[in-house]
PDB file of N, CA and C in Angstrom:
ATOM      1  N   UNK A   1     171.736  22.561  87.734  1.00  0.00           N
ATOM      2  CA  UNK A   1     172.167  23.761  87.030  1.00  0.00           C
ATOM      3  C   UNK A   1     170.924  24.546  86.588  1.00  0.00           C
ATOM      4  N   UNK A   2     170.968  25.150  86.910  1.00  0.00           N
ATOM      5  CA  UNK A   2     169.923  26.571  86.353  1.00  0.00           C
ATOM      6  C   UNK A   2     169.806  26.535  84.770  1.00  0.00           C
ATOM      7  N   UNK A   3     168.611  27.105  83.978  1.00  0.00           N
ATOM      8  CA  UNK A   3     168.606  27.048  82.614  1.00  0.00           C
ATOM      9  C   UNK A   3     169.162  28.829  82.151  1.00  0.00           C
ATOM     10  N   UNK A   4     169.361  28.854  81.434  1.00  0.00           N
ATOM     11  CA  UNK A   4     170.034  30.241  80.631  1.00  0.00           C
ATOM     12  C   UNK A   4     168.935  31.120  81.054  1.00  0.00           C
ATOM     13  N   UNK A   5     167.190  30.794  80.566  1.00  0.00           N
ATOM     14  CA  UNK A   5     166.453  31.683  80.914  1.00  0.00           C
ATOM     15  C   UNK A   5     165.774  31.913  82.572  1.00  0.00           C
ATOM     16  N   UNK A   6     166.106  30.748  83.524  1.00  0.00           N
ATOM     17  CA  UNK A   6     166.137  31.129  85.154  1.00  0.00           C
ATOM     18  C   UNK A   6     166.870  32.092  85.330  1.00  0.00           C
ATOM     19  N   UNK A   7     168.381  32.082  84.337  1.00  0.00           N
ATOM     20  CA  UNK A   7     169.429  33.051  85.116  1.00  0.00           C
ATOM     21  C   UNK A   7     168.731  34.430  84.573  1.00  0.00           C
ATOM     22  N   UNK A   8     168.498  34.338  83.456  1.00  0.00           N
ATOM     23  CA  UNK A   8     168.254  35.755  82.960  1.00  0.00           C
ATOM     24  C   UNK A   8     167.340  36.558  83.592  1.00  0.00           C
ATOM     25  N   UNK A   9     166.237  35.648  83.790  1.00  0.00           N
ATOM     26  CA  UNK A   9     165.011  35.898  85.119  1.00  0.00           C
ATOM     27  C   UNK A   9     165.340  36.629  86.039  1.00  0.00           C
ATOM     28  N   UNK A  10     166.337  35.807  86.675  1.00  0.00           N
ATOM     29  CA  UNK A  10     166.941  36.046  88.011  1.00  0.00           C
ATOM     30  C   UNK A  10     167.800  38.245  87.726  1.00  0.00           C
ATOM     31  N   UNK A  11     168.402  37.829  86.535  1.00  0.00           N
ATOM     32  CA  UNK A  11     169.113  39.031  86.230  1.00  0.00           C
ATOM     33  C   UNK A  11     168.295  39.997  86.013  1.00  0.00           C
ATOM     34  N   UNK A  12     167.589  40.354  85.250  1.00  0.00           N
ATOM     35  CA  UNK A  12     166.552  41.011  85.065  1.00  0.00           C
ATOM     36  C   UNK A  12     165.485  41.385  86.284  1.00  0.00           C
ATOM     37  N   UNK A  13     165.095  40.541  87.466  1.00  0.00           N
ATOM     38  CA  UNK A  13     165.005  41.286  88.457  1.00  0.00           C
ATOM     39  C   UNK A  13     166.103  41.837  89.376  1.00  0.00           C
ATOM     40  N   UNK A  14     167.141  41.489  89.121  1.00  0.00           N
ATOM     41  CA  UNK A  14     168.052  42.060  90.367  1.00  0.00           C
ATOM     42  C   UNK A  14     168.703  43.619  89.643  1.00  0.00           C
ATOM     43  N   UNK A  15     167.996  43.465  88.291  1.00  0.00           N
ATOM     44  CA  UNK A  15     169.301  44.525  87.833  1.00  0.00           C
ATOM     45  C   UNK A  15     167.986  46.073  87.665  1.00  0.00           C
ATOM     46  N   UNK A  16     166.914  45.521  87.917  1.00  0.00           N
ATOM     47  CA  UNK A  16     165.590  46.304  87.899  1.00  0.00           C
ATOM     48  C   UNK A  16     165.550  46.928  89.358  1.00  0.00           C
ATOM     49  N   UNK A  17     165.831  45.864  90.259  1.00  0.00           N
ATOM     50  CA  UNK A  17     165.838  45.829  91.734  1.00  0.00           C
ATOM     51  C   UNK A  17     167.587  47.192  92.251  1.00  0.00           C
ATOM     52  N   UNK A  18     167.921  46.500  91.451  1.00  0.00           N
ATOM     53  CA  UNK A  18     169.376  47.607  92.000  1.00  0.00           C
ATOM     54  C   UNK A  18     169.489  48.919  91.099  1.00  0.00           C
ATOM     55  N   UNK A  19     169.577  48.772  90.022  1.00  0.00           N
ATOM     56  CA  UNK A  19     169.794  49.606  88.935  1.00  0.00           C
ATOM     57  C   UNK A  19     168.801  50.525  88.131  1.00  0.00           C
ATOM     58  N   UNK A  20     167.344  50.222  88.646  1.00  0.00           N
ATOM     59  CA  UNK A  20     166.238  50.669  88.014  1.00  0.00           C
ATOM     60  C   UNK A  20     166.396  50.627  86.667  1.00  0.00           C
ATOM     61  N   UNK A  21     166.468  49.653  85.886  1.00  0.00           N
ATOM     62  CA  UNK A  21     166.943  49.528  84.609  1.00  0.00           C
ATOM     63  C   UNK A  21     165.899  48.359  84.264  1.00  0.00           C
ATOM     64  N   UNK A  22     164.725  49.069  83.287  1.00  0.00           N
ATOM     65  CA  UNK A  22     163.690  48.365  82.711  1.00  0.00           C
ATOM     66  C   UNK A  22     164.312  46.814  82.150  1.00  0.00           C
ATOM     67  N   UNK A  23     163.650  45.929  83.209  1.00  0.00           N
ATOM     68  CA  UNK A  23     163.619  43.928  82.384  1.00  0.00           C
ATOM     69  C   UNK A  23     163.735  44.460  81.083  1.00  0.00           C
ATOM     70  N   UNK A  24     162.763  44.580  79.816  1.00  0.00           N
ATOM     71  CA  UNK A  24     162.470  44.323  78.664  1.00  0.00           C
ATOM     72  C   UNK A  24     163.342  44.919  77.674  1.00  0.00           C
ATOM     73  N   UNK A  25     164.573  45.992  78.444  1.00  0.00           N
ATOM     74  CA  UNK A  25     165.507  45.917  78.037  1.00  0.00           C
ATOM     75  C   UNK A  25     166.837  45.188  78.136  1.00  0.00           C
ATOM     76  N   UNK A  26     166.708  44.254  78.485  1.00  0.00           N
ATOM     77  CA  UNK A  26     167.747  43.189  79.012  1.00  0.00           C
ATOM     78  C   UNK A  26     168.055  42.181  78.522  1.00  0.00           C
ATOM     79  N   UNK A  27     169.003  42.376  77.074  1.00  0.00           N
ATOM     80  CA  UNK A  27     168.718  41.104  76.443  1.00  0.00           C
ATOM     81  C   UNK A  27     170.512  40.262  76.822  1.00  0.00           C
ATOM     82  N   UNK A  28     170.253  38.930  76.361  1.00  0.00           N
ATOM     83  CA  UNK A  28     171.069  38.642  76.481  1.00  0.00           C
ATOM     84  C   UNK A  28     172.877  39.061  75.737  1.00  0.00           C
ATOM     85  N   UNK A  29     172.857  39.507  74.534  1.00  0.00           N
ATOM     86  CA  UNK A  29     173.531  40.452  74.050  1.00  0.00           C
ATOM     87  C   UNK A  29     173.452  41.849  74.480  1.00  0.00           C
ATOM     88  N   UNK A  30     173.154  42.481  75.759  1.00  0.00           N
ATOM     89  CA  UNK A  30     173.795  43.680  76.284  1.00  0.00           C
ATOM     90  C   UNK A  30     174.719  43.858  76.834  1.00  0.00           C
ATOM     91  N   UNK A  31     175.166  44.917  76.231  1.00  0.00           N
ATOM     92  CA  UNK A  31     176.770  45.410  77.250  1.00  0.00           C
ATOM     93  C   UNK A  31     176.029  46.138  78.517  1.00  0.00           C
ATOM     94  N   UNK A  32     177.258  44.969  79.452  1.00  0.00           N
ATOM     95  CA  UNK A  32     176.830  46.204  80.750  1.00  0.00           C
ATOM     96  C   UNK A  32     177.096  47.018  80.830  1.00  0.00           C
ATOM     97  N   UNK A  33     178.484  47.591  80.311  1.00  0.00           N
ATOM     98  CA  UNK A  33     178.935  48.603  80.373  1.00  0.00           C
ATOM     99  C   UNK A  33     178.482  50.025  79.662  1.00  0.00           C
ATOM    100  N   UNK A  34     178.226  49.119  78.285  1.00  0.00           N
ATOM    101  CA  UNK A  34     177.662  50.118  77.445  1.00  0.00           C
ATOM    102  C   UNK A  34     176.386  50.505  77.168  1.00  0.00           C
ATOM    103  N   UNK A  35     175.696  49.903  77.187  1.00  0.00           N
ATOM    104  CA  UNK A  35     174.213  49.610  76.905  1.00  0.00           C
ATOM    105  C   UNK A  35     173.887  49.807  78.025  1.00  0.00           C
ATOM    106  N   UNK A  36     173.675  49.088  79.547  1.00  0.00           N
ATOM    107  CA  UNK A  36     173.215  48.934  80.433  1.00  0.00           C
ATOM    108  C   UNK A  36     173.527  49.957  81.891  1.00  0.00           C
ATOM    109  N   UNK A  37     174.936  51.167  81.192  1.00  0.00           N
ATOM    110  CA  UNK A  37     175.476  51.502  82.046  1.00  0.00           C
ATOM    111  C   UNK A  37     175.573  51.201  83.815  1.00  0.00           C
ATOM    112  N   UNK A  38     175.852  49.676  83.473  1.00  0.00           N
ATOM    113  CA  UNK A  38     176.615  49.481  84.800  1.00  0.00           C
ATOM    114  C   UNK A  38     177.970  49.936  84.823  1.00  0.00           C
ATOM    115  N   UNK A  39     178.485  50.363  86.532  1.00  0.00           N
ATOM    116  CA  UNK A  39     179.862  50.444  86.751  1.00  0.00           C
ATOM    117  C   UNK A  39     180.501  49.453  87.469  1.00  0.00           C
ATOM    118  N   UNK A  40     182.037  49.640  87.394  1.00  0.00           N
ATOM    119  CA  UNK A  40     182.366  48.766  88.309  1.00  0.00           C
ATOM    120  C   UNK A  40     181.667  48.593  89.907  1.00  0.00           C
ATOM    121  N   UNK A  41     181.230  49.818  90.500  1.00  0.00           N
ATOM    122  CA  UNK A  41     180.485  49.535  91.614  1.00  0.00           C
ATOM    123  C   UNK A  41     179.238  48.978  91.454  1.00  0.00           C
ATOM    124  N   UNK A  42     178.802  49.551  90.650  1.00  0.00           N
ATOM    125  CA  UNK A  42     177.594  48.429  90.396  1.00  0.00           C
ATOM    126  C   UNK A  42     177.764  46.841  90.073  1.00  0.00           C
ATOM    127  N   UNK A  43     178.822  46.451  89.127  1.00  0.00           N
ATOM    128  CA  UNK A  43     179.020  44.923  89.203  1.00  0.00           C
ATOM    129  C   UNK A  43     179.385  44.237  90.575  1.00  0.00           C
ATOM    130  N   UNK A  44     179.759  45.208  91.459  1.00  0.00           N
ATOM    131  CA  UNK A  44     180.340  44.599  93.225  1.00  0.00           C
ATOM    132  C   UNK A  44     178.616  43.981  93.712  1.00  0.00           C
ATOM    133  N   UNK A  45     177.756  45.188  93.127  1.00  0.00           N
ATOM    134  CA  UNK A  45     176.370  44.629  94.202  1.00  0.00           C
ATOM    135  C   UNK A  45     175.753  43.657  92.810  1.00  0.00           C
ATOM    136  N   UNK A  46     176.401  43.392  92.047  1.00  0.00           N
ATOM    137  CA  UNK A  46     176.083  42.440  91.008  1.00  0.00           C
ATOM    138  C   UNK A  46     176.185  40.882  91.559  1.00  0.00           C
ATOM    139  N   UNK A  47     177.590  40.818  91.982  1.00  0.00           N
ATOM    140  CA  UNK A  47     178.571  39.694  92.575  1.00  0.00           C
ATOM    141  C   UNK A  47     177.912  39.218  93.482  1.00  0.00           C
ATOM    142  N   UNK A  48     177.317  40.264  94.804  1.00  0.00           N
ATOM    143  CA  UNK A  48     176.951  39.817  95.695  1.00  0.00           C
ATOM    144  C   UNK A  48     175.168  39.062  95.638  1.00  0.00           C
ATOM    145  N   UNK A  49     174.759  39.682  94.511  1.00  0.00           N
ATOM    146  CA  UNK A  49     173.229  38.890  94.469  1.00  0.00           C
ATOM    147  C   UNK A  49     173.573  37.412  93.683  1.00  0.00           C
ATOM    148  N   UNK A  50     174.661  37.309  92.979  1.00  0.00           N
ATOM    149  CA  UNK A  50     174.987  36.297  92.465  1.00  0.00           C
ATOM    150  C   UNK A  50     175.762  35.260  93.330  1.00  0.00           C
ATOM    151  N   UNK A  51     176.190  35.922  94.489  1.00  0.00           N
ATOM    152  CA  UNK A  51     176.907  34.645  95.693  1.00  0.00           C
ATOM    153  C   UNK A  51     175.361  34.384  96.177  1.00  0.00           C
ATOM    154  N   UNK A  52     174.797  35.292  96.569  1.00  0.00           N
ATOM    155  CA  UNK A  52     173.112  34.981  97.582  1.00  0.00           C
ATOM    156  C   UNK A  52     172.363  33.836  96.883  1.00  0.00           C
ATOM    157  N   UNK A  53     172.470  33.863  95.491  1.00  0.00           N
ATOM    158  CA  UNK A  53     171.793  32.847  94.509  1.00  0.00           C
ATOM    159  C   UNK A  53     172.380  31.558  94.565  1.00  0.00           C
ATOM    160  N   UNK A  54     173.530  31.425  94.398  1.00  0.00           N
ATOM    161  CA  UNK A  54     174.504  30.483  94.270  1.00  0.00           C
ATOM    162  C   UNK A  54     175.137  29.846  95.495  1.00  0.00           C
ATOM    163  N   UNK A  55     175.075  30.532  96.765  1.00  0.00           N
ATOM    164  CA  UNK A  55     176.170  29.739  97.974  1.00  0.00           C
ATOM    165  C   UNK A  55     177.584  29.860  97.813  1.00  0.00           C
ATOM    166  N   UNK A  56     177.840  30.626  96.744  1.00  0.00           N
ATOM    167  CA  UNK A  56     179.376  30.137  95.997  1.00  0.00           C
ATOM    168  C   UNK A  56     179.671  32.046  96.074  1.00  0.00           C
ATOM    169  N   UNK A  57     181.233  32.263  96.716  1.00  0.00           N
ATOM    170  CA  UNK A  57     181.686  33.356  96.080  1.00  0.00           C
ATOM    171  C   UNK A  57     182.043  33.339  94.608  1.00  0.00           C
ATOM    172  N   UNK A  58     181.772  34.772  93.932  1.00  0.00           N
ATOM    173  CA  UNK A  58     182.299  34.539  92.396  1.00  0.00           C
ATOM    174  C   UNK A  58     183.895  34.966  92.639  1.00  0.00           C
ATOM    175  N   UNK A  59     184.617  34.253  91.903  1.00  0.00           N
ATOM    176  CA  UNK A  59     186.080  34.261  92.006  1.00  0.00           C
ATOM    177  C   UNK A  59     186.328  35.941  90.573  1.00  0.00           C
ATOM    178  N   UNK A  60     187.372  36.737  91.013  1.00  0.00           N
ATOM    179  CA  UNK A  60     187.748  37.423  90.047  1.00  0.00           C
ATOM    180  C   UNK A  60     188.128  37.453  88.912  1.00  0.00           C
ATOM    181  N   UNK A  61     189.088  36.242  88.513  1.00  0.00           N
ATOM    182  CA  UNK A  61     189.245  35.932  87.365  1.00  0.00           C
ATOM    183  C   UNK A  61     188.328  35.492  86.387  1.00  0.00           C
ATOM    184  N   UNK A  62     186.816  34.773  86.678  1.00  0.00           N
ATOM    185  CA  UNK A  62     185.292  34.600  86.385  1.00  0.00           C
ATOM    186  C   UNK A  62     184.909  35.850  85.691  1.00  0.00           C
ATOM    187  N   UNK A  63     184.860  36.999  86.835  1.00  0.00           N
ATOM    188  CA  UNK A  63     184.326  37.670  86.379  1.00  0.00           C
ATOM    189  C   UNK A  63     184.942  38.937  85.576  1.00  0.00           C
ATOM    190  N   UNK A  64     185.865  39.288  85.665  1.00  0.00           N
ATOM    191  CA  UNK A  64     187.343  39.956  84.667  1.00  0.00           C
ATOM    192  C   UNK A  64     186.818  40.197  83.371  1.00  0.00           C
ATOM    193  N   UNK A  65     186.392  38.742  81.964  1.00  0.00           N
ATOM    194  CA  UNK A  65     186.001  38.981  81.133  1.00  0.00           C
ATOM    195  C   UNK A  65     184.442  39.351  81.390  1.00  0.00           C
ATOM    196  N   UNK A  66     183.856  39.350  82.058  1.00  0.00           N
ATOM    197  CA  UNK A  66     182.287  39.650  81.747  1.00  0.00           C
ATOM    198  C   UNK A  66     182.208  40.731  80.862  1.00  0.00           C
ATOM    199  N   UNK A  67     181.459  41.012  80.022  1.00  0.00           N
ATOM    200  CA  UNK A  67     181.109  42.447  79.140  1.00  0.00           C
ATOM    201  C   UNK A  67     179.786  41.926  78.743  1.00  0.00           C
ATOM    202  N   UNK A  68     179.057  41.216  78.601  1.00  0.00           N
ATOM    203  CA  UNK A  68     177.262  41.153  77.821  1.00  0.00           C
ATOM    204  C   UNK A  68     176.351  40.312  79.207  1.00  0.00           C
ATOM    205  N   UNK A  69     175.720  40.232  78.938  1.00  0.00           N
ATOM    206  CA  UNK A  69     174.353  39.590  80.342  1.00  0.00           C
ATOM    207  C   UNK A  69     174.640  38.254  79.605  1.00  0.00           C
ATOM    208  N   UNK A  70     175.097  37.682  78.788  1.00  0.00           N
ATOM    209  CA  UNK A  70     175.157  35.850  78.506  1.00  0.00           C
ATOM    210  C   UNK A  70     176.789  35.963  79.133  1.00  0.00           C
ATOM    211  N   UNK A  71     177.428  36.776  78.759  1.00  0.00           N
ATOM    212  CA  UNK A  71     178.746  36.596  80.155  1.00  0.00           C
ATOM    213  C   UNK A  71     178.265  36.390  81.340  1.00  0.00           C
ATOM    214  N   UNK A  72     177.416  37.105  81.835  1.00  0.00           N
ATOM    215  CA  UNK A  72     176.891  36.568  83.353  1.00  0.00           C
ATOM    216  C   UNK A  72     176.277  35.294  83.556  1.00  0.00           C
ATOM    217  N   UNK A  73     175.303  35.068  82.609  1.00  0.00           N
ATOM    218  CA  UNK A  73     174.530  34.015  82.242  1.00  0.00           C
ATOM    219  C   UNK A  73     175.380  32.956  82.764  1.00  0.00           C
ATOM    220  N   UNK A  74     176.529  32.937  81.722  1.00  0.00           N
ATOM    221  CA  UNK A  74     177.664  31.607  81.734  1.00  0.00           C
ATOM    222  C   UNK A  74     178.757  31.542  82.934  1.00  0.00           C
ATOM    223  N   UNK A  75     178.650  32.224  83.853  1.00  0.00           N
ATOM    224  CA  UNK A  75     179.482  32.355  85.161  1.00  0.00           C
ATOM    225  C   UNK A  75     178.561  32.060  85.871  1.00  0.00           C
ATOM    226  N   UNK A  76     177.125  32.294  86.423  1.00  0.00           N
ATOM    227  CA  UNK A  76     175.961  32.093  86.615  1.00  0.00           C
ATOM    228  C   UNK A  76     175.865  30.214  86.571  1.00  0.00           C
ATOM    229  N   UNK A  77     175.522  29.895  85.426  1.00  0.00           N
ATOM    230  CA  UNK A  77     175.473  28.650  85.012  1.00  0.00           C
ATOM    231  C   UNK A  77     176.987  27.812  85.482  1.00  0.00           C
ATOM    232  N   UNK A  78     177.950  28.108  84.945  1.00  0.00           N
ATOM    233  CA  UNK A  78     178.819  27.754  85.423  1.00  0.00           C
ATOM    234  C   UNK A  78     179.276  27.368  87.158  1.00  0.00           C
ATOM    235  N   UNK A  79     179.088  28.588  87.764  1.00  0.00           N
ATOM    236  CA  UNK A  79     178.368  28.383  89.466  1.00  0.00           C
ATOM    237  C   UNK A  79     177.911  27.097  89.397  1.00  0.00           C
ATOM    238  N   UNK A  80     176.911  27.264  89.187  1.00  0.00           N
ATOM    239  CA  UNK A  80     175.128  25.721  89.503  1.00  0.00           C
ATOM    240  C   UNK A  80     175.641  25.033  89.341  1.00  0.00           C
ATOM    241  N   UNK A  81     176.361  24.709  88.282  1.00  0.00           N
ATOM    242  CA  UNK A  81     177.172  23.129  88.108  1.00  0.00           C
ATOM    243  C   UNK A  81     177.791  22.528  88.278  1.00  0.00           C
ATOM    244  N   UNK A  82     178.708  23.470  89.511  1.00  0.00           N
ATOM    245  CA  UNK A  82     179.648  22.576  89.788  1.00  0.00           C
ATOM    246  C   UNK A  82     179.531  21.845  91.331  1.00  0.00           C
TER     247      UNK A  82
END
């Protein structure tokens, strides 16, 4: 299983990489929605760097509640472990 701060790692470049959205604003209490203005299209190319990481599709119901980057974190983590 991945540690909380690999995933965040991991998040923080992909969301720099897709979204041009400065790391050092990326805390684990951000809304994506609000704070981070991601959209739903943006969480699709979210999903997919998170299957590339993982081997694992993310299932919808997983990701449904997401709203902060430790929601991802814990779907993320959740993935690795099983």
């Amino acid at each position: 299983m991945l540690t909380q701060q690999e995933v965040l790692t991991h998040l923080r470049e992909w969301m720099q990489e897709l979204f041009e959205i400065e790391p050092n604003t990326i805390q684990l209490d951000s809304n994506l929605y609000t704070d981070l203005d991601v959209d739903s299209i943006d969480a699709i190319d979210l999903v997919v760097k998170i299957k590339q990481l993982t081997g694992k599709q993310v299932q919808a119901e997983d990701f449904k509640a997401v709203r902060t980057i430790a929601d991802v974190v814990a779907v993320i983590q959740n993935m690795t472990a099983e």
